[in-house]
Protein backbone atom coordinates (compact mmCIF):
# COMPACT_ATOMS: atom_id res chain seq x y z
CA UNK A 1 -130.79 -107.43 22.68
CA UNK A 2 -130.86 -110.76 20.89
CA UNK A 3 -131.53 -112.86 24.19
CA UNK A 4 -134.40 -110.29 24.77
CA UNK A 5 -135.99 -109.94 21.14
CA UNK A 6 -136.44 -113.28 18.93
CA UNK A 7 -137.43 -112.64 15.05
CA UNK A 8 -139.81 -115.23 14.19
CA UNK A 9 -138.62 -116.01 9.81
CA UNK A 10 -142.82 -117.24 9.66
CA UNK A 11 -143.59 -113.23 10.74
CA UNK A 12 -141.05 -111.94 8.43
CA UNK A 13 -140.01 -113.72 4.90
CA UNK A 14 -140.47 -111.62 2.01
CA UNK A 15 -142.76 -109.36 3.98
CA UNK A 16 -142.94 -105.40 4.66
CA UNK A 17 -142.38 -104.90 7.80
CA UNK A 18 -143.17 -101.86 10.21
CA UNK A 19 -142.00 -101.99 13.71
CA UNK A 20 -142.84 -99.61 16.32
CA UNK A 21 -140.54 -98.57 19.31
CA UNK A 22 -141.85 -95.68 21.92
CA UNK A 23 -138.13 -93.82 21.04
CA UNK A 24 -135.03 -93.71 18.75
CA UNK A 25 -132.14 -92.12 20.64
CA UNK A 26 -128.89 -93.41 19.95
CA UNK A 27 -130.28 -95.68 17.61
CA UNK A 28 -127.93 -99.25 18.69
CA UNK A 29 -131.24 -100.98 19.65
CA UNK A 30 -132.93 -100.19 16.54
CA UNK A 31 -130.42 -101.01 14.70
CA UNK A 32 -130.46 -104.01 15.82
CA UNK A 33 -134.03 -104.89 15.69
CA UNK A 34 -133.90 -103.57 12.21
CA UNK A 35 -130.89 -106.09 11.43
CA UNK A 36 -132.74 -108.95 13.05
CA UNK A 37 -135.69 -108.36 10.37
CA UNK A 38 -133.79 -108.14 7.76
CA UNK A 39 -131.93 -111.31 8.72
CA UNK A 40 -135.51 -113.33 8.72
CA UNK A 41 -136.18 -111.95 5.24
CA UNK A 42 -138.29 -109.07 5.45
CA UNK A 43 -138.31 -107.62 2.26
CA UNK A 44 -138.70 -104.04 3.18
CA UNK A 45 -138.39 -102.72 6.81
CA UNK A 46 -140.11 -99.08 7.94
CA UNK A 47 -139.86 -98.13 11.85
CA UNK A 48 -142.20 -96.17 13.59
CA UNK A 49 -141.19 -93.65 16.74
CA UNK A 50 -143.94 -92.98 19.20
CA UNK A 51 -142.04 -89.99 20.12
CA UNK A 52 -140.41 -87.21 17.49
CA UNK A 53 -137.51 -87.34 17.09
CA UNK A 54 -134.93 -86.57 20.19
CA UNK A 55 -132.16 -84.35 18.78
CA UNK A 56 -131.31 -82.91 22.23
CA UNK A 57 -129.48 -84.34 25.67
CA UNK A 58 -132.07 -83.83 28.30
CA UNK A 59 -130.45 -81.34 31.09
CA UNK A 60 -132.76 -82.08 33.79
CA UNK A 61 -131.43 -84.72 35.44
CA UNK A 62 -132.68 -87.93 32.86
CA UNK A 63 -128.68 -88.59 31.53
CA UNK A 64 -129.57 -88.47 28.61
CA UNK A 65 -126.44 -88.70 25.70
CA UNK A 66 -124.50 -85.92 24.03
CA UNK A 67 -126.19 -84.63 21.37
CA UNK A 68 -123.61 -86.23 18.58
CA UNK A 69 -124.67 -89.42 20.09
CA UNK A 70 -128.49 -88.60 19.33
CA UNK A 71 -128.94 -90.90 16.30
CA UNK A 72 -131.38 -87.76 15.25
CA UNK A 73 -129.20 -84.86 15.97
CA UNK A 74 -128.40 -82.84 12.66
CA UNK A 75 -130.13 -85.73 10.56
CA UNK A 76 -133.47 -85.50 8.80
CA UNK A 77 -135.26 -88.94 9.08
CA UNK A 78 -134.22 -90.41 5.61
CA UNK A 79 -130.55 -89.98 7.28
CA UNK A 80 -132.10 -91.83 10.73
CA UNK A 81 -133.04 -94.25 8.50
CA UNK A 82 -130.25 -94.85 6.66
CA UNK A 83 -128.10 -95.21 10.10
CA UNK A 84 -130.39 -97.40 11.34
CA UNK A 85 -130.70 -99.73 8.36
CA UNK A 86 -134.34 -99.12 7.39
CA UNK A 87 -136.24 -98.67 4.69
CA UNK A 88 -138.15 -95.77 6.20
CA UNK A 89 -138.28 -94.06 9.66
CA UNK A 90 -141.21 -92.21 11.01
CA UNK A 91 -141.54 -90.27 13.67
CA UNK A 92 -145.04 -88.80 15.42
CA UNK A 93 -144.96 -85.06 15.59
CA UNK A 94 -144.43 -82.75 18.60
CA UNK A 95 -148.00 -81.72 17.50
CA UNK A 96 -149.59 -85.11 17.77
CA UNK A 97 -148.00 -85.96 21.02
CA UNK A 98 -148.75 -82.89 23.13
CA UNK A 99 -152.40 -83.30 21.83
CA UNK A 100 -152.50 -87.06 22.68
CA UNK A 101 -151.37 -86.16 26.07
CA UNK A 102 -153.86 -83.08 26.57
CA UNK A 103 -156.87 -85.18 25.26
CA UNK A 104 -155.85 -87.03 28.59
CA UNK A 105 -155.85 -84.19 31.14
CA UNK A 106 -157.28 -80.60 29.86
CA UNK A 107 -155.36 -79.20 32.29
CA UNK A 108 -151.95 -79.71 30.75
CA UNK A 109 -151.22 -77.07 28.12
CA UNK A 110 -147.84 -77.93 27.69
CA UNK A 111 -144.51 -79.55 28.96
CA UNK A 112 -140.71 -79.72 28.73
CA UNK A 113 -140.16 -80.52 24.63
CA UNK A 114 -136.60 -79.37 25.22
CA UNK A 115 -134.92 -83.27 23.77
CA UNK A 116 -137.43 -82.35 20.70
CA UNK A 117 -137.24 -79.14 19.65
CA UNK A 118 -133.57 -77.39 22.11
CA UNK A 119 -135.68 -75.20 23.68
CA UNK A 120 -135.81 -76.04 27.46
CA UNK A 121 -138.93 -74.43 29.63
CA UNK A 122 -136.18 -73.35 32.01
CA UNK A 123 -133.98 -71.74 29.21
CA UNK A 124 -130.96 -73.28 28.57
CA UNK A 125 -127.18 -70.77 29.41
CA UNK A 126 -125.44 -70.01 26.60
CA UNK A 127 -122.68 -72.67 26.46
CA UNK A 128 -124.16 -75.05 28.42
CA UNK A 129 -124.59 -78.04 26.57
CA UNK A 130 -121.14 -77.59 25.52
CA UNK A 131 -120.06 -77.61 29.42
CA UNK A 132 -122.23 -80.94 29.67
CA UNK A 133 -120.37 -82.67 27.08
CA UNK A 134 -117.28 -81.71 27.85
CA UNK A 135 -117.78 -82.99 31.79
CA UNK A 136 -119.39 -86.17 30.10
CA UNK A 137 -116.23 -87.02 28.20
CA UNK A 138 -114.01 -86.32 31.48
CA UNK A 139 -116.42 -88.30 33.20
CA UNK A 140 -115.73 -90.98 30.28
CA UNK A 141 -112.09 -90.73 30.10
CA UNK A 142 -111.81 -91.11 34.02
CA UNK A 143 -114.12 -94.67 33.73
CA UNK A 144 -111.81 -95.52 31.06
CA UNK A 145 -108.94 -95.47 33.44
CA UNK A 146 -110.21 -96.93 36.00
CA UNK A 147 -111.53 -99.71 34.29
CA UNK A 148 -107.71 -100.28 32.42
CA UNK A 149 -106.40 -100.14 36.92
CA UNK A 150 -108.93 -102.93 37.70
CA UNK A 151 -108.23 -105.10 34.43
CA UNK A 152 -104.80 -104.41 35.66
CA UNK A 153 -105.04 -105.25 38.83
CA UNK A 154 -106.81 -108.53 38.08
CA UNK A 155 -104.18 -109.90 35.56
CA UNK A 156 -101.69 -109.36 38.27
CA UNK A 157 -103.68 -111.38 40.73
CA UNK A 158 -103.58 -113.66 37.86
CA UNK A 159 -107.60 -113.43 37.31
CA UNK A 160 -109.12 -113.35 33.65
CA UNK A 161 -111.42 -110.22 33.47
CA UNK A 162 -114.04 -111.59 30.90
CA UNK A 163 -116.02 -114.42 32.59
CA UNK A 164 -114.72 -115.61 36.43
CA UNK A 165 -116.97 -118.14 37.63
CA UNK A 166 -119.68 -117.36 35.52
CA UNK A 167 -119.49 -113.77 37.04
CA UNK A 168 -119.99 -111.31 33.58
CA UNK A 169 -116.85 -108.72 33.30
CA UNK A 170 -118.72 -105.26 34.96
CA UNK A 171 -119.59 -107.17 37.54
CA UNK A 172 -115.99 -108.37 38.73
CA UNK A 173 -114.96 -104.78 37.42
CA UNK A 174 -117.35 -103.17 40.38
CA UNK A 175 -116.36 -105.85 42.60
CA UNK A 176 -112.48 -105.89 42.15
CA UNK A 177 -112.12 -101.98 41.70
CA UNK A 178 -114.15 -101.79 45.74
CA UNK A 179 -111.67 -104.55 46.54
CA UNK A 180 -109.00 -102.27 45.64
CA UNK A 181 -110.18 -99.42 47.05
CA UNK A 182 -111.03 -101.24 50.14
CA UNK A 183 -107.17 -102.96 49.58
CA UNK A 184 -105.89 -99.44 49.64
CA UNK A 185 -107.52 -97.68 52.63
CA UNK A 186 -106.56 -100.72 54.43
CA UNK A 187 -102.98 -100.14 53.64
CA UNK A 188 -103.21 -96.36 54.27
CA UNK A 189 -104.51 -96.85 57.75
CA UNK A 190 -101.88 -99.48 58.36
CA UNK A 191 -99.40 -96.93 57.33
CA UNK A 192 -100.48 -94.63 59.91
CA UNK A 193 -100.45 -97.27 63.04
């Protein structure tokens, strides 16, 4: 975030400060951008959301975190705030957005609000979310592992896992875990000759 973002301390010493971001979700990044202000003085920092606030995974396809990973989720936006390190958060309302977008195109009377408000236009089965999260944290747990094989499998090949000729860590992770998956159905067919 740092390498993309750079607080000017001219733009921010001893001033109020309100930054604008189109979203909070998980609320790292605006954390961060809060923390970055703060570190070039600003006195007092208030954060605007150009969307409400997102309290809800998505469940169409956009992947989007479990709802106790929503910054927003169960928190009203003095609690956002806190998390995030601001002075103030504000969000626009539902309201305001779906009448921003239909003073675009009369024809659109609505749309899917489901991350806003947990009420999906194609309903949403009992239980559900629940399933979601619970397949998420397999889905976690089985990353996990596999990540622990390749670090593995690179310390035995004597290879450090953090930087390797200025390659970053996923990227040898990727690389050396299709190695090893190439390694091993190379074996497996040589066991069968």
């Amino acid at each position: 975030m740092r390498r993309k973002l750079n607080a000017m301390e001219l733009e921010f010493r001893n001033k109020n400060v309100l930054i604008v971001d189109d979203s909070i979700v998980r609320g790292t990044t605006s954390r961060e951008i809060v923390q970055m202000a703060r570190e070039k003085g600003a006195r007092k920092v208030y954060f605007a959301s150009c969307a409400p606030a997102i309290r809800y995974p998505h469940i169409h396809g956009i992947d989007l975190a479990d709802a106790k990973e929503l910054v927003a989720h169960d928190r009203d936006p003095e609690q956002v705030a806190e998390e995030i390190g601001a002075d103030l958060v504000i969000y626009q309302t539902l309201e305001d957005l779906k009448k921003s977008v239909s003073g675009i195109n009369n024809d659109i009377l609505d749309f899917e609000a489901g991350v806003f408000t947990g009420e999906y236009v194609t309903g949403c089965p009992p239980h559900y979310l629940e399933h979601l999260e619970k397949l998420r944290g397999v889905n976690a747990r089985v990353k996990q592992m596999e990540k622990r094989k390749t670090l593995e499998a690179l310390k035995i090949n004597g290879i450090e896992h953090e930087v390797v000729n200025g390659i970053e860590e996923d990227h040898i992770q990727h690389k050396a875990a299709v190695d090893i998956s190439l390694i091993n159905a190379a074996k497996e067919v040589g066991s069968r000759v």
